[in-house]
PDB file of N, CA and C in Angstrom:
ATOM      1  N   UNK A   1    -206.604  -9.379 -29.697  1.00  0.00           N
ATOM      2  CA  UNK A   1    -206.992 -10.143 -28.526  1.00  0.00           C
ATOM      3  C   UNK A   1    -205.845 -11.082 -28.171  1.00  0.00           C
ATOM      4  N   UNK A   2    -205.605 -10.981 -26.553  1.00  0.00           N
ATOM      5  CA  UNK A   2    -204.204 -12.026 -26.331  1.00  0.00           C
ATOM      6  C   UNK A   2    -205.308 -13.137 -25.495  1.00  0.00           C
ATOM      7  N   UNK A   3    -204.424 -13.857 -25.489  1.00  0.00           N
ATOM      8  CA  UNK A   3    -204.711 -15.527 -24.789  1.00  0.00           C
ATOM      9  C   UNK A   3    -203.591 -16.298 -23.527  1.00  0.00           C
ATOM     10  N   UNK A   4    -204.105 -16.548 -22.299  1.00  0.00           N
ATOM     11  CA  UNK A   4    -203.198 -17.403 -21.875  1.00  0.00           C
ATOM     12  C   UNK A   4    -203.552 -18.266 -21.040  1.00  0.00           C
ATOM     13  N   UNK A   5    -203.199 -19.745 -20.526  1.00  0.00           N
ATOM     14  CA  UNK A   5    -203.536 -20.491 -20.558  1.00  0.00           C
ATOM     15  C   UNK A   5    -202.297 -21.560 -19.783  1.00  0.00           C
ATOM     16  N   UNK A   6    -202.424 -21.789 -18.483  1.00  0.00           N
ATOM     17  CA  UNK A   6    -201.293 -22.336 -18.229  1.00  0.00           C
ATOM     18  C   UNK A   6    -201.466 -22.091 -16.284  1.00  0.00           C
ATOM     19  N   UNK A   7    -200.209 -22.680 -15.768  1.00  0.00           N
ATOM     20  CA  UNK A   7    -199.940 -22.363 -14.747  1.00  0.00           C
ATOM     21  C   UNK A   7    -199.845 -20.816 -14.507  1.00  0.00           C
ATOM     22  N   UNK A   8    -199.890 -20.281 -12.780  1.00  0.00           N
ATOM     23  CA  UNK A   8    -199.918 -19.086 -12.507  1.00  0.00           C
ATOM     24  C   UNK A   8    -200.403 -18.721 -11.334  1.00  0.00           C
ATOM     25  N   UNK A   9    -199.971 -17.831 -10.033  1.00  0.00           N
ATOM     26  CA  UNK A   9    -199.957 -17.885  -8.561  1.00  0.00           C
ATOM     27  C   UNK A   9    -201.074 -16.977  -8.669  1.00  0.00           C
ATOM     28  N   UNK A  10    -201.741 -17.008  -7.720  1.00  0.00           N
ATOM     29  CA  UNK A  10    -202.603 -15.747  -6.885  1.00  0.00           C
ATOM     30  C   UNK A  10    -202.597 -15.574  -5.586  1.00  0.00           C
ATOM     31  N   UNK A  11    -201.376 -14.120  -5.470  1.00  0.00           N
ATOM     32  CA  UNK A  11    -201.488 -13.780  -4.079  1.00  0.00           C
ATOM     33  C   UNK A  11    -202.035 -12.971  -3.439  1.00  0.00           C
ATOM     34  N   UNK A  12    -202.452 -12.786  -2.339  1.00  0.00           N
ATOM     35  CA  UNK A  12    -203.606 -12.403  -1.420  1.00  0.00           C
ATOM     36  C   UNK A  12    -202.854 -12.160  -0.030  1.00  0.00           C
ATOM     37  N   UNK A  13    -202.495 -11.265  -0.222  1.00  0.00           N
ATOM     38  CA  UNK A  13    -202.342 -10.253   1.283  1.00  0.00           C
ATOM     39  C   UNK A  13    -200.669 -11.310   1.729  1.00  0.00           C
ATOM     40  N   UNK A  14    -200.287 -12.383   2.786  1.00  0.00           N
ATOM     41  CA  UNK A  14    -199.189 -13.253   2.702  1.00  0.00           C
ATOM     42  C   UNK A  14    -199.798 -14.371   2.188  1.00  0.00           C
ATOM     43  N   UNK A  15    -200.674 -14.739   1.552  1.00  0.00           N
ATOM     44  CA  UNK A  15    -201.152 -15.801   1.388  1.00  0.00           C
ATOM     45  C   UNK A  15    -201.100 -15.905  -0.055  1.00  0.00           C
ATOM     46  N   UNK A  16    -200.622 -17.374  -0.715  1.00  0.00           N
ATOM     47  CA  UNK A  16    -200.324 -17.430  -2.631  1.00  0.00           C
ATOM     48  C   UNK A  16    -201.406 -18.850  -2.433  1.00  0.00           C
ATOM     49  N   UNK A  17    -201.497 -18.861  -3.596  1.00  0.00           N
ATOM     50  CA  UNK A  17    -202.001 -20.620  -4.161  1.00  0.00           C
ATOM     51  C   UNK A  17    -201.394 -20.852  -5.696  1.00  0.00           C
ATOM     52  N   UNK A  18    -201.177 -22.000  -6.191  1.00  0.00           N
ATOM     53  CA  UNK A  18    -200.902 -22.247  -7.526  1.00  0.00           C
ATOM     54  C   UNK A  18    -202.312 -22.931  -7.913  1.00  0.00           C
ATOM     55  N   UNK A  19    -202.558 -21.869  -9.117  1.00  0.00           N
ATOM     56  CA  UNK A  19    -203.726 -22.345 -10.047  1.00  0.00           C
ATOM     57  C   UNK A  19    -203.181 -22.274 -11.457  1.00  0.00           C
ATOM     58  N   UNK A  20    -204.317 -22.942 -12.041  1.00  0.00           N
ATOM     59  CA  UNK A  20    -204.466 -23.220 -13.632  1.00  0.00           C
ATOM     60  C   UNK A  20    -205.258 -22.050 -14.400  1.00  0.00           C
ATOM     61  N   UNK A  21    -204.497 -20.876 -15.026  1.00  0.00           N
ATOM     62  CA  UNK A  21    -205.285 -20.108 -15.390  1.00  0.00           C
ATOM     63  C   UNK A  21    -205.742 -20.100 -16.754  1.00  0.00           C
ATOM     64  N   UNK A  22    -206.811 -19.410 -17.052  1.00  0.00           N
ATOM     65  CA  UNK A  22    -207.466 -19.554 -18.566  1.00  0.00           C
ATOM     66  C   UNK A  22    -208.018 -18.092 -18.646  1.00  0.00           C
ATOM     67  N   UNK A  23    -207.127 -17.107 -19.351  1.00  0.00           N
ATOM     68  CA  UNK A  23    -207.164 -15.565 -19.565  1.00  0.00           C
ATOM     69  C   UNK A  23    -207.339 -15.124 -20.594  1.00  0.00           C
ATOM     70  N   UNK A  24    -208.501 -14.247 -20.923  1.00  0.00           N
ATOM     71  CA  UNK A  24    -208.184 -13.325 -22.089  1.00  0.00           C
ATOM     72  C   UNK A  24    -208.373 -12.238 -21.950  1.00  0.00           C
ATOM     73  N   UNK A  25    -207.834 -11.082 -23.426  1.00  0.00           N
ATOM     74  CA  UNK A  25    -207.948  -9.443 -22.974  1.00  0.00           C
ATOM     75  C   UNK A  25    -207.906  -9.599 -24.340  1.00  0.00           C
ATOM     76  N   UNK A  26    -208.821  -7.854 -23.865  1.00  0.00           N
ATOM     77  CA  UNK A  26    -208.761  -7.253 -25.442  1.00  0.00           C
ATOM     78  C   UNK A  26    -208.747  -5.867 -25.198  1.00  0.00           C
ATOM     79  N   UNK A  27    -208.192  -5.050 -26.035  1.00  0.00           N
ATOM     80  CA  UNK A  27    -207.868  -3.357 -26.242  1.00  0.00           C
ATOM     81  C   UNK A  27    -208.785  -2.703 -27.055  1.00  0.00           C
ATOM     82  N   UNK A  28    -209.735  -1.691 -26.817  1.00  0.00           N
ATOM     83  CA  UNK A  28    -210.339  -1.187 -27.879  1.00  0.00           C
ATOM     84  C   UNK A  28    -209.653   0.542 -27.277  1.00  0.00           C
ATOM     85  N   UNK A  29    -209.253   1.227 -28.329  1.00  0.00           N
ATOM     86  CA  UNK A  29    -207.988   2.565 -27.944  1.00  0.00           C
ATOM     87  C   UNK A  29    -207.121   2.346 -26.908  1.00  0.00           C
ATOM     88  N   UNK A  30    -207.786   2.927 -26.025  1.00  0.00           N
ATOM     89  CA  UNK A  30    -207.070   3.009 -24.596  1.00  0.00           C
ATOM     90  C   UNK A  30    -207.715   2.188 -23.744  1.00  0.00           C
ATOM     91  N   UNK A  31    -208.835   1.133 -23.606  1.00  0.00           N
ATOM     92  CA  UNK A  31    -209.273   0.860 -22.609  1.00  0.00           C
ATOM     93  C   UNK A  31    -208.741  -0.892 -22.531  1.00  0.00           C
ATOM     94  N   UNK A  32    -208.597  -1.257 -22.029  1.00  0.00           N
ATOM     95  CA  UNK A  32    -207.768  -2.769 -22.049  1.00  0.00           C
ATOM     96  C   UNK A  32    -208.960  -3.747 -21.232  1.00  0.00           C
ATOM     97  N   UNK A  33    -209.135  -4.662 -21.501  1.00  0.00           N
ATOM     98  CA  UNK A  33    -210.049  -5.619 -20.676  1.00  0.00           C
ATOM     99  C   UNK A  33    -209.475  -6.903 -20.774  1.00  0.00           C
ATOM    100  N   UNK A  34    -209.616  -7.449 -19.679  1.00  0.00           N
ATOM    101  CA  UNK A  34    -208.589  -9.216 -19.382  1.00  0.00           C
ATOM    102  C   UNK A  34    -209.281  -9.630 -18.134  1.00  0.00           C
ATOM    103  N   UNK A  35    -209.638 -11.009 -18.047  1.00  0.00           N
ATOM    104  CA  UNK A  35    -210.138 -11.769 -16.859  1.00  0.00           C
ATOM    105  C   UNK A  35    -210.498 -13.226 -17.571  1.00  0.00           C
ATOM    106  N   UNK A  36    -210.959 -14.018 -16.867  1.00  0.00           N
ATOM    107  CA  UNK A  36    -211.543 -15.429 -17.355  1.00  0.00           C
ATOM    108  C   UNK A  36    -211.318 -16.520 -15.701  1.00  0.00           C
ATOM    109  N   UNK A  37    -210.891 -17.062 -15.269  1.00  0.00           N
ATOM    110  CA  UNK A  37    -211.032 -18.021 -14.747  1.00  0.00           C
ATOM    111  C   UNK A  37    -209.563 -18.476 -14.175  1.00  0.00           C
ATOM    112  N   UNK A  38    -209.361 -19.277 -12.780  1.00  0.00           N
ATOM    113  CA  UNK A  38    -208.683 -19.936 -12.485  1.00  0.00           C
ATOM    114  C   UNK A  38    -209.044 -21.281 -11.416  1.00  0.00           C
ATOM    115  N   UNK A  39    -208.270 -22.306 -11.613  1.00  0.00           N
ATOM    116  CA  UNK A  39    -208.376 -23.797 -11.045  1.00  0.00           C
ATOM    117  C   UNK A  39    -207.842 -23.908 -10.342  1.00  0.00           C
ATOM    118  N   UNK A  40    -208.119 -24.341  -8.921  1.00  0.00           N
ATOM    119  CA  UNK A  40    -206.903 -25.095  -8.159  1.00  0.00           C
ATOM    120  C   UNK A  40    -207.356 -25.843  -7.535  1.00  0.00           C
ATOM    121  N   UNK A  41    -206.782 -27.064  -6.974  1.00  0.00           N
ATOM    122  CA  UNK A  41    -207.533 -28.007  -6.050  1.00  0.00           C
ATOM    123  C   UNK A  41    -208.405 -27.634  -5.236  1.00  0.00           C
ATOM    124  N   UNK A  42    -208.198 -26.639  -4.692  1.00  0.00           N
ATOM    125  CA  UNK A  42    -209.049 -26.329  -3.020  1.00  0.00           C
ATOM    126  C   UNK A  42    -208.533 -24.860  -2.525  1.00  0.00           C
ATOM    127  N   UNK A  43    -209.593 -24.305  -2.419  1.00  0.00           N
ATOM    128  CA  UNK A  43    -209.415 -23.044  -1.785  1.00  0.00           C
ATOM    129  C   UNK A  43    -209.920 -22.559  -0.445  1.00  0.00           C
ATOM    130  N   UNK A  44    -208.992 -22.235   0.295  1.00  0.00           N
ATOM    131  CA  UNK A  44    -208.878 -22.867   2.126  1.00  0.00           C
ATOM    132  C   UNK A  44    -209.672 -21.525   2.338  1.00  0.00           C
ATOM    133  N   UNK A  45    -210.310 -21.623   3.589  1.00  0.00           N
ATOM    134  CA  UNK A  45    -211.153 -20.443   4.308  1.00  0.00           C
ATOM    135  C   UNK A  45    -210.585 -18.933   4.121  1.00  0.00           C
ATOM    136  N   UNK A  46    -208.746 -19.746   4.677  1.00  0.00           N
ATOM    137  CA  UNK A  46    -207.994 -18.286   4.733  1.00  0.00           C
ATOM    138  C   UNK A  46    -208.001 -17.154   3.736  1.00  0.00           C
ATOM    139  N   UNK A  47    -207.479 -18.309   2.067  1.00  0.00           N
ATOM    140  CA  UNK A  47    -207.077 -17.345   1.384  1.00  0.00           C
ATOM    141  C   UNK A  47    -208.180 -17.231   0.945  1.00  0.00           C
ATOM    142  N   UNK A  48    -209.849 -17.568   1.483  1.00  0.00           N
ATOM    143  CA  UNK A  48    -210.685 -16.600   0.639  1.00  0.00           C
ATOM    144  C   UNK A  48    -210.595 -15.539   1.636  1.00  0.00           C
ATOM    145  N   UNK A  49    -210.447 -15.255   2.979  1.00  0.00           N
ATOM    146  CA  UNK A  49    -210.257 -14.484   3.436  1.00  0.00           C
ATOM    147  C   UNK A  49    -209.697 -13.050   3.168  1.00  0.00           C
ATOM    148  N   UNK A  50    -208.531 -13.484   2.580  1.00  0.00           N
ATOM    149  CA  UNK A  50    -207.315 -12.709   2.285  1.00  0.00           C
ATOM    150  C   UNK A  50    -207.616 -12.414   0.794  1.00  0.00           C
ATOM    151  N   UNK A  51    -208.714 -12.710  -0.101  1.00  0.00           N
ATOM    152  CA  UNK A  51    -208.945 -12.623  -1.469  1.00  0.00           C
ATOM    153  C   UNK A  51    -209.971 -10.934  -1.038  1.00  0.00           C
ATOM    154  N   UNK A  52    -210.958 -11.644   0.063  1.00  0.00           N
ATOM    155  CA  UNK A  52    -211.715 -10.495   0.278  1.00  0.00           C
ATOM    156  C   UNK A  52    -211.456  -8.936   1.260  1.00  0.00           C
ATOM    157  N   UNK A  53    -210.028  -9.547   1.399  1.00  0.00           N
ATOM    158  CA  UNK A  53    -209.718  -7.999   2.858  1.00  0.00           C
ATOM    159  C   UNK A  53    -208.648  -6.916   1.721  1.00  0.00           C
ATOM    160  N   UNK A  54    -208.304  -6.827   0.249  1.00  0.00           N
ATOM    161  CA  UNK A  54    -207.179  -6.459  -0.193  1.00  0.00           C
ATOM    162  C   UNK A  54    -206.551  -6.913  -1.897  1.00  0.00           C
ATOM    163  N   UNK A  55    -205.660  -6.216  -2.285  1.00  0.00           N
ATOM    164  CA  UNK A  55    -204.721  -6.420  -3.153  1.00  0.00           C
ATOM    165  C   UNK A  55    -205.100  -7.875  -3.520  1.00  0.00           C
ATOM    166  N   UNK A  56    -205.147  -8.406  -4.808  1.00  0.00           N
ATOM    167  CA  UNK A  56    -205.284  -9.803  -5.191  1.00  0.00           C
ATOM    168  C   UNK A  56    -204.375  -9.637  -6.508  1.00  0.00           C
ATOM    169  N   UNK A  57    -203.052 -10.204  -6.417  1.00  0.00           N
ATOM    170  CA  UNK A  57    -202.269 -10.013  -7.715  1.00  0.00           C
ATOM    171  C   UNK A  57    -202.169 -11.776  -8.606  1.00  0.00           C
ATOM    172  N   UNK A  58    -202.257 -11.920  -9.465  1.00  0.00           N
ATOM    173  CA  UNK A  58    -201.685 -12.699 -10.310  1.00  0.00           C
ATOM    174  C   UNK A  58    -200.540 -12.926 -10.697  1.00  0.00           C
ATOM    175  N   UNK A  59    -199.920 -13.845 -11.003  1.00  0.00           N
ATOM    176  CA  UNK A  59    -198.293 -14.161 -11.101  1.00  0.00           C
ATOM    177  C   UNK A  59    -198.010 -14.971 -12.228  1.00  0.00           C
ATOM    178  N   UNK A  60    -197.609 -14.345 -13.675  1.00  0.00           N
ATOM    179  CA  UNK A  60    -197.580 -15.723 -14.503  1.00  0.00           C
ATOM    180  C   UNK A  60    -195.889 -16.209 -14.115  1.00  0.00           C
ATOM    181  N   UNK A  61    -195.397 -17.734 -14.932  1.00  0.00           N
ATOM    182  CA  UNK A  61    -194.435 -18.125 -14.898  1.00  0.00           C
ATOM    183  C   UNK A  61    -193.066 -17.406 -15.407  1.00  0.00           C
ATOM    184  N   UNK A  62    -193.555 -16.253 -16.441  1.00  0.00           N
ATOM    185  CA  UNK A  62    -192.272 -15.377 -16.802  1.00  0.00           C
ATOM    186  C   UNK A  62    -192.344 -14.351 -16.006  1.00  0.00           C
ATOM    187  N   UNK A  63    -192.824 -13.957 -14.583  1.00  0.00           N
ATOM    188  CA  UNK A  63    -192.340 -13.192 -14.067  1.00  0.00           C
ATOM    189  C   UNK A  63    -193.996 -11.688 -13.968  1.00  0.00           C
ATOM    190  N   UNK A  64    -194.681 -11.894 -15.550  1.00  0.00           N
ATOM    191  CA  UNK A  64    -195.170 -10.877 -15.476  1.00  0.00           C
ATOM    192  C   UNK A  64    -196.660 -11.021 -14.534  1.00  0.00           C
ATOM    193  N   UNK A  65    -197.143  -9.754 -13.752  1.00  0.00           N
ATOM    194  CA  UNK A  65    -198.130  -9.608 -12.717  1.00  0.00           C
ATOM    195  C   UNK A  65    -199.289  -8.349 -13.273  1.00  0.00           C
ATOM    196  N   UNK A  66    -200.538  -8.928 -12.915  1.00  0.00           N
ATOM    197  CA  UNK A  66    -201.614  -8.108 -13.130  1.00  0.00           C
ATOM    198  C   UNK A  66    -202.230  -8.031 -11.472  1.00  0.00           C
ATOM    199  N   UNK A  67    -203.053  -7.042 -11.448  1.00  0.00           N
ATOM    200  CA  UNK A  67    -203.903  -6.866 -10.504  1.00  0.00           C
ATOM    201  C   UNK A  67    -205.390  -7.737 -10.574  1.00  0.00           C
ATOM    202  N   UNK A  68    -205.413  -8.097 -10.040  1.00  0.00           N
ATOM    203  CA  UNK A  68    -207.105  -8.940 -10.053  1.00  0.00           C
ATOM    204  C   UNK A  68    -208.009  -8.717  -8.946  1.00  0.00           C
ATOM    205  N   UNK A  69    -209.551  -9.056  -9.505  1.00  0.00           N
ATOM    206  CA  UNK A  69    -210.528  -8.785  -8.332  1.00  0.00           C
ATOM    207  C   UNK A  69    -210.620 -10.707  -8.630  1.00  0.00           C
ATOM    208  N   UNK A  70    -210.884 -11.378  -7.754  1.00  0.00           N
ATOM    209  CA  UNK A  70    -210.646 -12.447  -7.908  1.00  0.00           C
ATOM    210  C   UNK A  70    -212.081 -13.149  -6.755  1.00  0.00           C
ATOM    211  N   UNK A  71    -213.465 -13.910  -7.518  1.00  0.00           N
ATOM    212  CA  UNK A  71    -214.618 -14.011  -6.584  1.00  0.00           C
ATOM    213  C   UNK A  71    -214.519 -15.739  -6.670  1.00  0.00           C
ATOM    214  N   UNK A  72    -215.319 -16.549  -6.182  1.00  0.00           N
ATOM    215  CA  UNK A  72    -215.471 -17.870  -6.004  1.00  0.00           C
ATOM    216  C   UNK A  72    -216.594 -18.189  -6.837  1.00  0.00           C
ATOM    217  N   UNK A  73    -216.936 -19.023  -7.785  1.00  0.00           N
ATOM    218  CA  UNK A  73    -217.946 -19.484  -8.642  1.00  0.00           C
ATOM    219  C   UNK A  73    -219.183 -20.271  -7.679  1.00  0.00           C
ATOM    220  N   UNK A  74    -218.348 -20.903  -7.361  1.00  0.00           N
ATOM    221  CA  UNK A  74    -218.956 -22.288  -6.489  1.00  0.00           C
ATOM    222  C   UNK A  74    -218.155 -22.796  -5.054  1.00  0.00           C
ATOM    223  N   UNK A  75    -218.338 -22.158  -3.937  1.00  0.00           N
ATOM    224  CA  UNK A  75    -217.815 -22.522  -2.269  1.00  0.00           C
ATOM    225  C   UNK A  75    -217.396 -23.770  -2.712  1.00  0.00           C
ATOM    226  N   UNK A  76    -216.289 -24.084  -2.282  1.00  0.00           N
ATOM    227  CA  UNK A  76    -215.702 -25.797  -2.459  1.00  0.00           C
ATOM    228  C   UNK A  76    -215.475 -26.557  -3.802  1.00  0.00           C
ATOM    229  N   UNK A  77    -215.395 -25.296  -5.174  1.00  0.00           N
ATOM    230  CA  UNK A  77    -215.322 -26.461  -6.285  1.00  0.00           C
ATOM    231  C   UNK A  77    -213.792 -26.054  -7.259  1.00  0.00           C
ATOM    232  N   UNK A  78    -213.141 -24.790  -5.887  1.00  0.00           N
ATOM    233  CA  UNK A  78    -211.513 -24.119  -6.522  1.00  0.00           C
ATOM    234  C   UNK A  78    -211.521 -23.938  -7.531  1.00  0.00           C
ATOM    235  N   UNK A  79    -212.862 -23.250  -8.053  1.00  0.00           N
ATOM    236  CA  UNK A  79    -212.408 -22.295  -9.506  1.00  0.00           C
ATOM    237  C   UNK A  79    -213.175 -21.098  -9.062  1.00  0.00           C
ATOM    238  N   UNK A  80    -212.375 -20.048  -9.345  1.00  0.00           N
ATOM    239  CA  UNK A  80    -212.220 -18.684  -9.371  1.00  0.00           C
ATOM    240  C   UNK A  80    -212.590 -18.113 -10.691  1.00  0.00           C
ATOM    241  N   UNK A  81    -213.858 -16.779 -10.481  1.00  0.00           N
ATOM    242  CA  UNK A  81    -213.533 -16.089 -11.419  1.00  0.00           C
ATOM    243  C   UNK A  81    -212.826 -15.042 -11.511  1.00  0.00           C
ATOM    244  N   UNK A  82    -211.872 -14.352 -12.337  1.00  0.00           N
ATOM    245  CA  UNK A  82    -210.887 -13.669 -12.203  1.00  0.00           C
ATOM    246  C   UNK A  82    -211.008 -11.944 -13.302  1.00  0.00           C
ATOM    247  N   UNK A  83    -210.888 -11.004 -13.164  1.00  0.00           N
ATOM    248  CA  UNK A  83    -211.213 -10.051 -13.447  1.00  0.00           C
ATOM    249  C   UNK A  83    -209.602  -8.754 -13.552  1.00  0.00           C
ATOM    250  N   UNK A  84    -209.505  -8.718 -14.276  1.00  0.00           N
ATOM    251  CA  UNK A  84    -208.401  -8.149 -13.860  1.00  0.00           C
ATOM    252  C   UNK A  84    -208.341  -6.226 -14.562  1.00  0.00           C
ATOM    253  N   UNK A  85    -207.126  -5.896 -14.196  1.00  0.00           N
ATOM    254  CA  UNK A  85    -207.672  -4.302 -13.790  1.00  0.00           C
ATOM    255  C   UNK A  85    -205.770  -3.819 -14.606  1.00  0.00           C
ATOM    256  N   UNK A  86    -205.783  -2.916 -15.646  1.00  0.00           N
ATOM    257  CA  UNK A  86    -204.772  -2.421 -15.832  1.00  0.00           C
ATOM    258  C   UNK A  86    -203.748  -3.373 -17.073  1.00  0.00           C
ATOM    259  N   UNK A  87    -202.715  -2.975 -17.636  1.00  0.00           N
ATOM    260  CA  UNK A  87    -201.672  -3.413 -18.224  1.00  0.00           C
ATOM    261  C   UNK A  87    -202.445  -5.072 -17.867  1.00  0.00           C
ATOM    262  N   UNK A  88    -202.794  -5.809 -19.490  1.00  0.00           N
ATOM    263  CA  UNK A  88    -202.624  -7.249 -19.942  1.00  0.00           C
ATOM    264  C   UNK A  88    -201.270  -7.668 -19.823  1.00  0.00           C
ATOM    265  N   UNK A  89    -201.295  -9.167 -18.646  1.00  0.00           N
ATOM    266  CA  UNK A  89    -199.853  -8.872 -18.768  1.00  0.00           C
ATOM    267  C   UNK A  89    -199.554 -10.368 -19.036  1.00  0.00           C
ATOM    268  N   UNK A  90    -199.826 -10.546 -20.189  1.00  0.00           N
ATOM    269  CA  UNK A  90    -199.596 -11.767 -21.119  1.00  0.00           C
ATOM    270  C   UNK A  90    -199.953 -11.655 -22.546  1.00  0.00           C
TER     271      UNK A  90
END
């Protein structure tokens, strides 16, 4: 099981935000599973917009990117739950 925990972008169609992410994954053979949560001050109409029309990638600080389905917990409280799809990439 990996862990990460830290800064990290989520972009959405032209639209990014910087959040606080809190990730884990785990591998059983071939099947990989990773998601948990992200923070950010405020999440504007647009980029939920742009969360729900498309592509939602993750961005950690070394560069590496996962794919995410990325939903809203609570309208107005900028934490995200985060779900992610393919190669753990932390």
């Amino acid at each position: 099981m990996s862990n990460y925990q830290g800064p990290a972008t989520l972009i959405a169609g032209d639209s990014a935000i910087e959040v606080v992410a809190t990730l884990s994954g785990s591998r059983s053979g071939d099947v990989r599973q990773w998601g948990g949560s992200a923070q950010t001050g405020e999440v504007g109409e647009g980029f939920l917009a742009a969360l729900e029309s498309g592509v939602v990638t993750i961005r950690l600080p070394d560069g590496q990117e996962g794919v995410v389905v990325a939903t809203t917990t609570a309208i107005g409280s900028g934490r995200l739950r985060i779900s992610g799809n393919g190669v753990i990439p932390f």
